[in-house]
Protein backbone atom coordinates (compact mmCIF):
# COMPACT_ATOMS: atom_id res chain seq x y z
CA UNK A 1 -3.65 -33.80 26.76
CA UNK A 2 -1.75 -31.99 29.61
CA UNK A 3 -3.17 -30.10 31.76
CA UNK A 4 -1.91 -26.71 31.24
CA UNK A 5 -2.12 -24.49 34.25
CA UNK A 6 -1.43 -20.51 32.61
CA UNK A 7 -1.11 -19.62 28.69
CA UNK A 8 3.14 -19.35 29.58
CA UNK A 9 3.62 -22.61 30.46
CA UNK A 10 1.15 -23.85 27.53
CA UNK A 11 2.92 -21.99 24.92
CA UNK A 12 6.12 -22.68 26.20
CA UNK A 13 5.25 -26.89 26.37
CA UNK A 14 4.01 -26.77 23.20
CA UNK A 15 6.52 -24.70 21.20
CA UNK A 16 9.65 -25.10 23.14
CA UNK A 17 10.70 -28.33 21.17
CA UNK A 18 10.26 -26.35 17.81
CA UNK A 19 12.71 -23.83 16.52
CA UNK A 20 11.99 -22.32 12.87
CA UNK A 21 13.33 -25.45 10.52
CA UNK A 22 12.96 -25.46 6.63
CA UNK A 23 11.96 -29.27 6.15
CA UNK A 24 7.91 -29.78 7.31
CA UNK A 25 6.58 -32.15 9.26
CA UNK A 26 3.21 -32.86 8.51
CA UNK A 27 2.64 -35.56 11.19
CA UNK A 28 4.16 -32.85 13.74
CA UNK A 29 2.02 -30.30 12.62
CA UNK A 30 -0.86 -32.31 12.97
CA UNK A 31 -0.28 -32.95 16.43
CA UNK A 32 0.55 -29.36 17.37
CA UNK A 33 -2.49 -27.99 15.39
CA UNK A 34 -4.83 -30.46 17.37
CA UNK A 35 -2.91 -29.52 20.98
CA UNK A 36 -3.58 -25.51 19.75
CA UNK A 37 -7.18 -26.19 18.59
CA UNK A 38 -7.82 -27.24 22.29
CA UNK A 39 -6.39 -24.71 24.14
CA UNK A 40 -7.84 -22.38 22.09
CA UNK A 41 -11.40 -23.91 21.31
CA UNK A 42 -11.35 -24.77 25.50
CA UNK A 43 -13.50 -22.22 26.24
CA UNK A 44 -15.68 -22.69 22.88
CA UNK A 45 -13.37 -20.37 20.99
CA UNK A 46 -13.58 -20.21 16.79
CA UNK A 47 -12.27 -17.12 15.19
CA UNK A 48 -12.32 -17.11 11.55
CA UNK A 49 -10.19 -13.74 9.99
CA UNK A 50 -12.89 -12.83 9.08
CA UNK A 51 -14.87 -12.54 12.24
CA UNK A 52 -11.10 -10.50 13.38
CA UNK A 53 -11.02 -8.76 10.57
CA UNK A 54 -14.91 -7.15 10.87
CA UNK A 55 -13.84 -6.45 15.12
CA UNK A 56 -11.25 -4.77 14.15
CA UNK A 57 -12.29 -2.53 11.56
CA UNK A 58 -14.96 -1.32 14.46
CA UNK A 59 -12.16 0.61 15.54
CA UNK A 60 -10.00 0.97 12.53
CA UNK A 61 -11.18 2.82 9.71
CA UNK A 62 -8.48 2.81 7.02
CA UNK A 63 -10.42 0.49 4.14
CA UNK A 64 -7.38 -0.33 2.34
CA UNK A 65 -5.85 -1.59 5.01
CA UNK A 66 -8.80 -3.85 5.64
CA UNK A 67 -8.14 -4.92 2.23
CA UNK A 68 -4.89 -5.62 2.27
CA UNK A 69 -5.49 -7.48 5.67
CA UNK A 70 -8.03 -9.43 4.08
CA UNK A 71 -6.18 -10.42 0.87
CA UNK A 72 -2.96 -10.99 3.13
CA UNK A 73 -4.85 -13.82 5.65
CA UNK A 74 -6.82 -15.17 2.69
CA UNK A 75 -3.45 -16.31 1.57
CA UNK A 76 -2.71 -18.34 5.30
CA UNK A 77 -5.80 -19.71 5.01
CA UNK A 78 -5.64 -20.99 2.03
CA UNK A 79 -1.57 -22.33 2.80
CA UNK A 80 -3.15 -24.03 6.20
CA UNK A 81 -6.44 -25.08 4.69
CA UNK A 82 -8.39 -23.27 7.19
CA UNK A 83 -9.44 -19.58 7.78
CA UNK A 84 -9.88 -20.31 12.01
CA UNK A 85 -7.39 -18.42 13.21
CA UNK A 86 -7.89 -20.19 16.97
CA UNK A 87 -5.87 -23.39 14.31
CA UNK A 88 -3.27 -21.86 13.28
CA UNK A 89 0.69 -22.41 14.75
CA UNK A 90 4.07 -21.11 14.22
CA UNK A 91 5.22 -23.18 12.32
CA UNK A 92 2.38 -23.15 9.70
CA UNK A 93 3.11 -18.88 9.52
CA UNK A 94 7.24 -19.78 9.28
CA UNK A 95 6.86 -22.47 6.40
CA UNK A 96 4.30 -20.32 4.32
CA UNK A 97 6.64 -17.55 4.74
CA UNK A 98 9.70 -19.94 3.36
CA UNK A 99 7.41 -20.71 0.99
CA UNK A 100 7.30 -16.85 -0.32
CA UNK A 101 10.80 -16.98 -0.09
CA UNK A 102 11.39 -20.11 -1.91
CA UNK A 103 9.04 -18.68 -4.90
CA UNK A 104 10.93 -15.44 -5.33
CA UNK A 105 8.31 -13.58 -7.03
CA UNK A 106 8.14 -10.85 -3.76
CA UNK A 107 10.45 -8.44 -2.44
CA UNK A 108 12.01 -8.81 0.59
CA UNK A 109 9.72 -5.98 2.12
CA UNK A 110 6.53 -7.89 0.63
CA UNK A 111 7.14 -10.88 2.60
CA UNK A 112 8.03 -8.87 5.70
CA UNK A 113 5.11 -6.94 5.38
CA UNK A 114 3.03 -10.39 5.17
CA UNK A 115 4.16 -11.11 8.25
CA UNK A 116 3.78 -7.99 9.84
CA UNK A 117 -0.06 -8.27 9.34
CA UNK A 118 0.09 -11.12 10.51
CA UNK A 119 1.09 -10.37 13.49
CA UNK A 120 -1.12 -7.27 14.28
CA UNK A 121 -3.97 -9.41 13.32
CA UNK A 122 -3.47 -12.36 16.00
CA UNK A 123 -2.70 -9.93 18.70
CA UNK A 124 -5.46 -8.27 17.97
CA UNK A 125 -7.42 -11.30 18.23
CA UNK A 126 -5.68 -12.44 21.67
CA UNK A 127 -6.10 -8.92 23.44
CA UNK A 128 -9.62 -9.07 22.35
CA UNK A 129 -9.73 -12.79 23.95
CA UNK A 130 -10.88 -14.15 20.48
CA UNK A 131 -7.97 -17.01 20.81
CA UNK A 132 -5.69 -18.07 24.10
CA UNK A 133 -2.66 -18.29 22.47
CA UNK A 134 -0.36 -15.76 19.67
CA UNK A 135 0.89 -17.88 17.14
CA UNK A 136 2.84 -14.89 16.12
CA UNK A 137 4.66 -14.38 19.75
CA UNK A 138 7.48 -16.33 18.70
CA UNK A 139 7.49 -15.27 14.98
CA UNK A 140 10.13 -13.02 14.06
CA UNK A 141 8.99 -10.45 11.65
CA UNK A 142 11.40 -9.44 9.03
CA UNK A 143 12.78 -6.38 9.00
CA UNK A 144 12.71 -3.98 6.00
CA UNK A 145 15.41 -3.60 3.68
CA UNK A 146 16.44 -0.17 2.24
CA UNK A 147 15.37 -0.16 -1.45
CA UNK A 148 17.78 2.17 -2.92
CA UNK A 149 14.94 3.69 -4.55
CA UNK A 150 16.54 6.64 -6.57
CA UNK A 151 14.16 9.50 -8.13
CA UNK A 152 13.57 10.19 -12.01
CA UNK A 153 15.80 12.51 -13.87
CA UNK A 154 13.72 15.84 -15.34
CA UNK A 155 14.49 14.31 -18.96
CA UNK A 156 12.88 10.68 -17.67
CA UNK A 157 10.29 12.40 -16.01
CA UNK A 158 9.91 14.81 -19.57
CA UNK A 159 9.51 11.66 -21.43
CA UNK A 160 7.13 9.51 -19.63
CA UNK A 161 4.49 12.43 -19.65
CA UNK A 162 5.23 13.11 -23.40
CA UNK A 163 4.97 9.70 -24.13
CA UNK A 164 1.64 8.92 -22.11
CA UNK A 165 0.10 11.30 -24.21
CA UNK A 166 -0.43 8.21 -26.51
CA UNK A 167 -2.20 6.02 -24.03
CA UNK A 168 -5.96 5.90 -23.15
CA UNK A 169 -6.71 9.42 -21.04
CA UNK A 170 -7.12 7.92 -17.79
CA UNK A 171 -4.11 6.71 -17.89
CA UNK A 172 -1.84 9.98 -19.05
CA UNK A 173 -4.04 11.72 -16.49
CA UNK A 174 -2.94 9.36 -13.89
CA UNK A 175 0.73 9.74 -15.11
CA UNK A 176 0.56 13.67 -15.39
CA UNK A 177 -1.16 13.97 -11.83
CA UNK A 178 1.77 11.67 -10.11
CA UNK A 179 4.26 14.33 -11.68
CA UNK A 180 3.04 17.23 -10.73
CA UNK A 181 1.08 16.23 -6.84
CA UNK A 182 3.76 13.49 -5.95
CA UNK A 183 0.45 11.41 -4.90
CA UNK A 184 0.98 7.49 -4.75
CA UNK A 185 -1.24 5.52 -8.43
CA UNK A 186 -4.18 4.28 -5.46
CA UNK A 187 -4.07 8.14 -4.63
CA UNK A 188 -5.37 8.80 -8.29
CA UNK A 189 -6.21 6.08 -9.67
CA UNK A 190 -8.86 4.78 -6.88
CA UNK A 191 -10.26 8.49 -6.45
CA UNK A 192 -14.06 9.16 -6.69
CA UNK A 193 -15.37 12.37 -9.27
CA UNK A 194 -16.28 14.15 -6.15
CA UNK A 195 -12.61 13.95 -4.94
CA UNK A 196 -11.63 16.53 -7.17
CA UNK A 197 -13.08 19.82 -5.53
CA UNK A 198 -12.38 23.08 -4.57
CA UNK A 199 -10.87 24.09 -1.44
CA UNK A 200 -10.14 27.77 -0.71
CA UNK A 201 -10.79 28.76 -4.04
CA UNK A 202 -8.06 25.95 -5.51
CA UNK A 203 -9.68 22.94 -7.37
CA UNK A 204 -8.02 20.12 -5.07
CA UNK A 205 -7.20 16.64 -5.11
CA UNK A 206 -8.97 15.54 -2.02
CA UNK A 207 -7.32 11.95 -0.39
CA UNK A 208 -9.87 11.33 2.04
CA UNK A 209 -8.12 7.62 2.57
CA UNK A 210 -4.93 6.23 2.34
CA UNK A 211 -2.04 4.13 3.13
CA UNK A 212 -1.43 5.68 6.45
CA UNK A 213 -2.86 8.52 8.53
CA UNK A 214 -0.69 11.19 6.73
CA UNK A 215 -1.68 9.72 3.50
CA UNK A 216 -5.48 12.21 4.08
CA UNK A 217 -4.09 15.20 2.54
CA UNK A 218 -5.49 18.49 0.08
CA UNK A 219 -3.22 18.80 -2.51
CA UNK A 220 -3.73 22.11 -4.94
CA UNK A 221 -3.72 21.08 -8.52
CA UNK A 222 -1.18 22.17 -10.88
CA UNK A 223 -2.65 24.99 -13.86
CA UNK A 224 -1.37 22.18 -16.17
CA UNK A 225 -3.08 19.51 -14.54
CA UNK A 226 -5.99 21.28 -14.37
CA UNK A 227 -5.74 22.02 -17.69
CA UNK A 228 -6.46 18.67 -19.27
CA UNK A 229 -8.40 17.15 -16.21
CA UNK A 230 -11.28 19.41 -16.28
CA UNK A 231 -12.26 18.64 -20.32
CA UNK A 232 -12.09 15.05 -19.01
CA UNK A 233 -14.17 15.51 -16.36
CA UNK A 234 -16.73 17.12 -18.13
CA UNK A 235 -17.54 14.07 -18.97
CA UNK A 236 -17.78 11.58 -16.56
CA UNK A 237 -20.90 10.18 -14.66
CA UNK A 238 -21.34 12.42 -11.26
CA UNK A 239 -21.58 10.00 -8.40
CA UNK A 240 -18.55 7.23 -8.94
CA UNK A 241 -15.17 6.98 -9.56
CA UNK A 242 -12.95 9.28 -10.99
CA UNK A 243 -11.90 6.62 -13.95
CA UNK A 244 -14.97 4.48 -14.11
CA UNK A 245 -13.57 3.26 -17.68
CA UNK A 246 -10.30 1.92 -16.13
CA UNK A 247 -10.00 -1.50 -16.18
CA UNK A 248 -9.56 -3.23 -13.07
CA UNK A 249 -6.85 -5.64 -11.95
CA UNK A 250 -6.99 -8.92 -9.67
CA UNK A 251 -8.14 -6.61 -6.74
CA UNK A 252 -10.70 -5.12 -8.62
CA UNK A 253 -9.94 -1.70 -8.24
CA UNK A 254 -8.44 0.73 -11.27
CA UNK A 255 -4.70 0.85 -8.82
CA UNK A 256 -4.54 -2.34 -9.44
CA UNK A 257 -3.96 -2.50 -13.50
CA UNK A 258 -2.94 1.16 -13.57
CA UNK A 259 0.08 -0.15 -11.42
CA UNK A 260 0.89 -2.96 -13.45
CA UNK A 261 0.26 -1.18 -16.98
CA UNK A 262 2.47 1.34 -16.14
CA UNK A 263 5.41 -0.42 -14.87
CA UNK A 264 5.51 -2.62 -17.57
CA UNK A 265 5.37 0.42 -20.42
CA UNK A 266 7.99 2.57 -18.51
CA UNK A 267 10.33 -0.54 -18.44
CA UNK A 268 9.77 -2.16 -21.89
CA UNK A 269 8.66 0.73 -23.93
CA UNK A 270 10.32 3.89 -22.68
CA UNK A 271 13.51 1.67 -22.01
CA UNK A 272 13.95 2.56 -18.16
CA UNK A 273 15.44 -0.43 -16.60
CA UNK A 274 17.58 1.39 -14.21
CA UNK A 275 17.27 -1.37 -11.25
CA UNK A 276 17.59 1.78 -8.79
CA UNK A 277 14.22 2.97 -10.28
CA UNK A 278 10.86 1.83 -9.04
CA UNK A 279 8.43 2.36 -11.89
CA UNK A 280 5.78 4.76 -9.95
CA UNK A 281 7.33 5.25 -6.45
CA UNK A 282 10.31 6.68 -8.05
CA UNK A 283 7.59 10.06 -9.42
CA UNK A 284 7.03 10.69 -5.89
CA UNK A 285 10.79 10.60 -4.98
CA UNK A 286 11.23 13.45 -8.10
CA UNK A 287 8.41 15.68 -6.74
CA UNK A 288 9.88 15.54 -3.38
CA UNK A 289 13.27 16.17 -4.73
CA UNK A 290 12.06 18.91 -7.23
CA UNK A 291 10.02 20.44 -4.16
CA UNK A 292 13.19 20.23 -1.98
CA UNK A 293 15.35 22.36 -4.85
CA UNK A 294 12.46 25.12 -4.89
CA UNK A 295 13.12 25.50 -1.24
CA UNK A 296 9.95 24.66 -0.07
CA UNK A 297 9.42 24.71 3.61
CA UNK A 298 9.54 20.93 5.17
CA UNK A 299 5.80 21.14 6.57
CA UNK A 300 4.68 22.39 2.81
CA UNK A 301 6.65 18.97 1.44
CA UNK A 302 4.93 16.46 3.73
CA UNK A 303 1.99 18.15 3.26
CA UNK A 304 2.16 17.57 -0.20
CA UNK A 305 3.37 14.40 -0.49
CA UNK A 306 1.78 12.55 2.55
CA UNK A 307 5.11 11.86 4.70
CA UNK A 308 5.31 12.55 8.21
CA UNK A 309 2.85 13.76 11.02
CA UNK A 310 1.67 16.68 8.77
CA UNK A 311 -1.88 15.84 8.07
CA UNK A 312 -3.53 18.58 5.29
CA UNK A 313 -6.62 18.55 6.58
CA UNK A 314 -5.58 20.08 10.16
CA UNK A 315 -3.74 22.68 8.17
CA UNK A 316 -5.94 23.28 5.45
CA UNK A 317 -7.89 26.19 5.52
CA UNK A 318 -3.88 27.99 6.44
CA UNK A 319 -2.26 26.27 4.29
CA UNK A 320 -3.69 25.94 0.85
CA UNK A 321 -2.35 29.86 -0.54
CA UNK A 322 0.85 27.58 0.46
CA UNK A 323 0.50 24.81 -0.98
CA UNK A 324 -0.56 25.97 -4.38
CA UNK A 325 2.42 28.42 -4.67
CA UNK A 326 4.54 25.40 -3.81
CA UNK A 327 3.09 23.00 -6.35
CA UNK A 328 3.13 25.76 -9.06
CA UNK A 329 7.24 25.85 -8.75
CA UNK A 330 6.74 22.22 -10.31
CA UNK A 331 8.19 22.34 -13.76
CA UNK A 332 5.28 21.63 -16.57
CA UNK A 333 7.21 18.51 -18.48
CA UNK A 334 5.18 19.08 -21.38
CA UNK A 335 6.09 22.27 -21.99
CA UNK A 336 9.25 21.44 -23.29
CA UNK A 337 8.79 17.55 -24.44
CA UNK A 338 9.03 18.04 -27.92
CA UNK A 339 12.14 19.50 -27.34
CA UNK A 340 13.42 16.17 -25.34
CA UNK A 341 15.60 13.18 -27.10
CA UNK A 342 17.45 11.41 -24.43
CA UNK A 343 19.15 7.67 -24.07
CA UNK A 344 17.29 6.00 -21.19
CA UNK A 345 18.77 2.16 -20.93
C-alpha cells in the first residue's frame, strides 16, 4: 500500500486511472474498494448511513427528507453489498447509477436526484470527519431536465373531482383538497387530525413538514372543502392521522398508495394521457394558474402553494384575511360537474 502523504494526492493516485466507463470491473473494484477501506478505516473509521444519517438529522429536521435519504442509500447499499459508507468508491455510485439508467423505470430527474443525495450525504460525512475521502468529489451529478409539466384544463380539473366522488372518501377528499389548496398528495394525504385547525378564525390546513422549508405553510380551507371534510372528520379517532383507513404503499405511509391510486385512475379511467400532464403535480400547476388569473398578489400565491422564500407561518397571523379571500376566488368544480361532458384522450 503506498504511503499517501495528504487526502489530494490519495484521491488523485487512486482515481486518476479511472474515468466513468460503462463495462465493470469487478477485479478493479475490488482492489480500489480495499485501497479506500484503508485510507478510510486508517484511523479506525466505519460509518454505516445509518450512523450519517442519525448525525445529520441532529441538525436537520425535515423527516421526509430523512426518509427519502434513508430509502435512497438503502438502495447503494444494497447495489455494493455493504451499508459502510467509509467502502464505498466512484465507480460503485457511477455503475449503480447506469444501472438506473439501463432499467428505465425512473425519470431523468429521479436518478439525478439519487445522486444528489448522494452526494450531500458523503460530504456530510467527510466535513464531519466520519470518512477521509468523498467518493462523490468526482461524481458528476445530473442535472435536472425541464418536465414540460403543463396544468389541467377547468373541464379536466371539473371531471376528476366529479368523478372521485365514486371512490372511497379519503380519497375524493384528498382529490378535492389538491384542487382547491394547490397542496402536494404527502401534504394531505400524510396529515395528522390535529392538522386541520383553526387559525384566525379560518379552519386551516396546517403543513407543519414538508418537502422543503417553504413547503410549512397555513393554507385557509375552501367553504367547499370544508363542506364535506368536517362530516368526515366527525368521525375519525382524535390523536392520529388524518386518513387512518388509507392504505399504505411500499413506504408505509397513505402518500404512498394515494399517489399511485390516483395516477393510475386519472390515466386509465378518466382517459388523461396527455404526456404533458403529470397525474397530481399537474393540480398544483392549475391552482397556481387559476390563482394567477384572479390576480392574486405573488406573496399570497407562494404562500399558498409552498414556492419560494414565503414561509406562512412568518406571515400568518397578517396574512390569513388574505389568504382566505384568495383561495375563495377558486372555482368550486362541483358546482357545475353535472353539467360537464368533455373528450379527454
Amino acid at each position: 500500500m503506498p504511503n499517501f502523504t495528504n487526502s489530494a494526492s490519495r484521491v488523485e493516485t487512486i482515481y486518476s486511472d479511472d474515468p466513468r466507463i460503462p463495462e465493470w470491473d469487478a477485479e478493479r473494484q475490488k482492489r480500489l474498494e480495499g485501497e479506500l477501506a484503508a485510507l478510510n478505516t486508517r484511523n479506525g473509521k466505519s460509518a454505516t448511513f445509518t450512523s450519517i444519517l442519525d448525525t445529520w438529522a441532529l441538525t436537520n429536521k425535515n423527516p421526509d427528507t430523512f426518509k427519502v435519504f434513508t430509502r435512497m442509500t438503502g438502495r447503494l447499499a444494497e447495489f455494493t453489498g455493504t451499508d459502510d459508507a467509509a467502502r464505498i468508491t466512484p465507480q460503485q455510485i457511477v455503475a449503480f447509477e447506469e444501472s438506473l439508467l439501463r432499467s428505465g423505470k425512473l425519470h431523468a430527474n429521479t436518478i439525478s436526484n439519487y445522486l444528489s443525495c448522494y452526494n450531500r450525504v458523503f460530504s456530510f460525512a467527510w466535513e464531519k470527519f466520519m470518512i477521509d475521502v468523498n467518493p462523490m468529489e468526482r461524481v458528476r451529478v445530473p442535472p435536472k431536465v425541464d418536465t414540460g409539466i403543463i396544468d389541467y384544463t377547468p373541464e379536466q380539473v371539473r371531471l376528476i373531482v366529479s368523478e372521485a366522488r365514486k371512490l372511497r372518501i379519503e380519497l375524493f377528499l384528498i382529490v378535492l383538497l389538491q384542487s382547491l389548496t394547490g397542496a402536494r398528495i404527502s401534504e394531505i394525504a400524510d396529515r395528522n387530525k390535529a392538522d386541520i385547525r383553526e387559525f384566525e378564525g379560518a379552519l386551516c390546513l396546517d403543513i407543519v413538514k414538508g418537502k422543503t422549508l417553504s413547503s410549512k405553510r397555513i393554507i385557509p380551507l375552501h367553504p367547499e372543502v370544508i363542506r364535506h371534510l368536517q362530516p368526515y372528520m366527525d368521525i375519525v379517532p382524535d390523536g392520529g392521522l388524518l386518513f387512518p383507513e388509507l392504505p399504505r404503499g411500499n413506504t408505509d405511509t397513505p402518500t404512498a398508495y394515494a399517489s399511485r391510486f390516483l395516477a393510475q385512475w386519472i390515466r386509465r379511467d378518466l382517459g388523461i394521457r396527455d404526456e404533458n400532464i403529470e397525474p397530481n403535480h399537474s393540480m398544483r400547476h392549475y391552482v397556481k394558474s387559476r390563482l394567477l388569473k384572479a390576480k392574486v398578489d405573488v406573496k399570497i400565491r407562494d404562500m399558498i402553494c409552498g414556492h419560494g422564500k414565503n414561509i406562512a407561518r412568518k406571515y400568518e397571523h397578517a396574512d390569513i384575511e388574505q389568504m382566505s379571500e384568495a383561495i375563495a376566488l377558486l372555482p368550486n368544480r362541483l358546482a357545475s360537474a353535472q353539467y360537464c361532458s368533455i373528450t379527454t384522450s
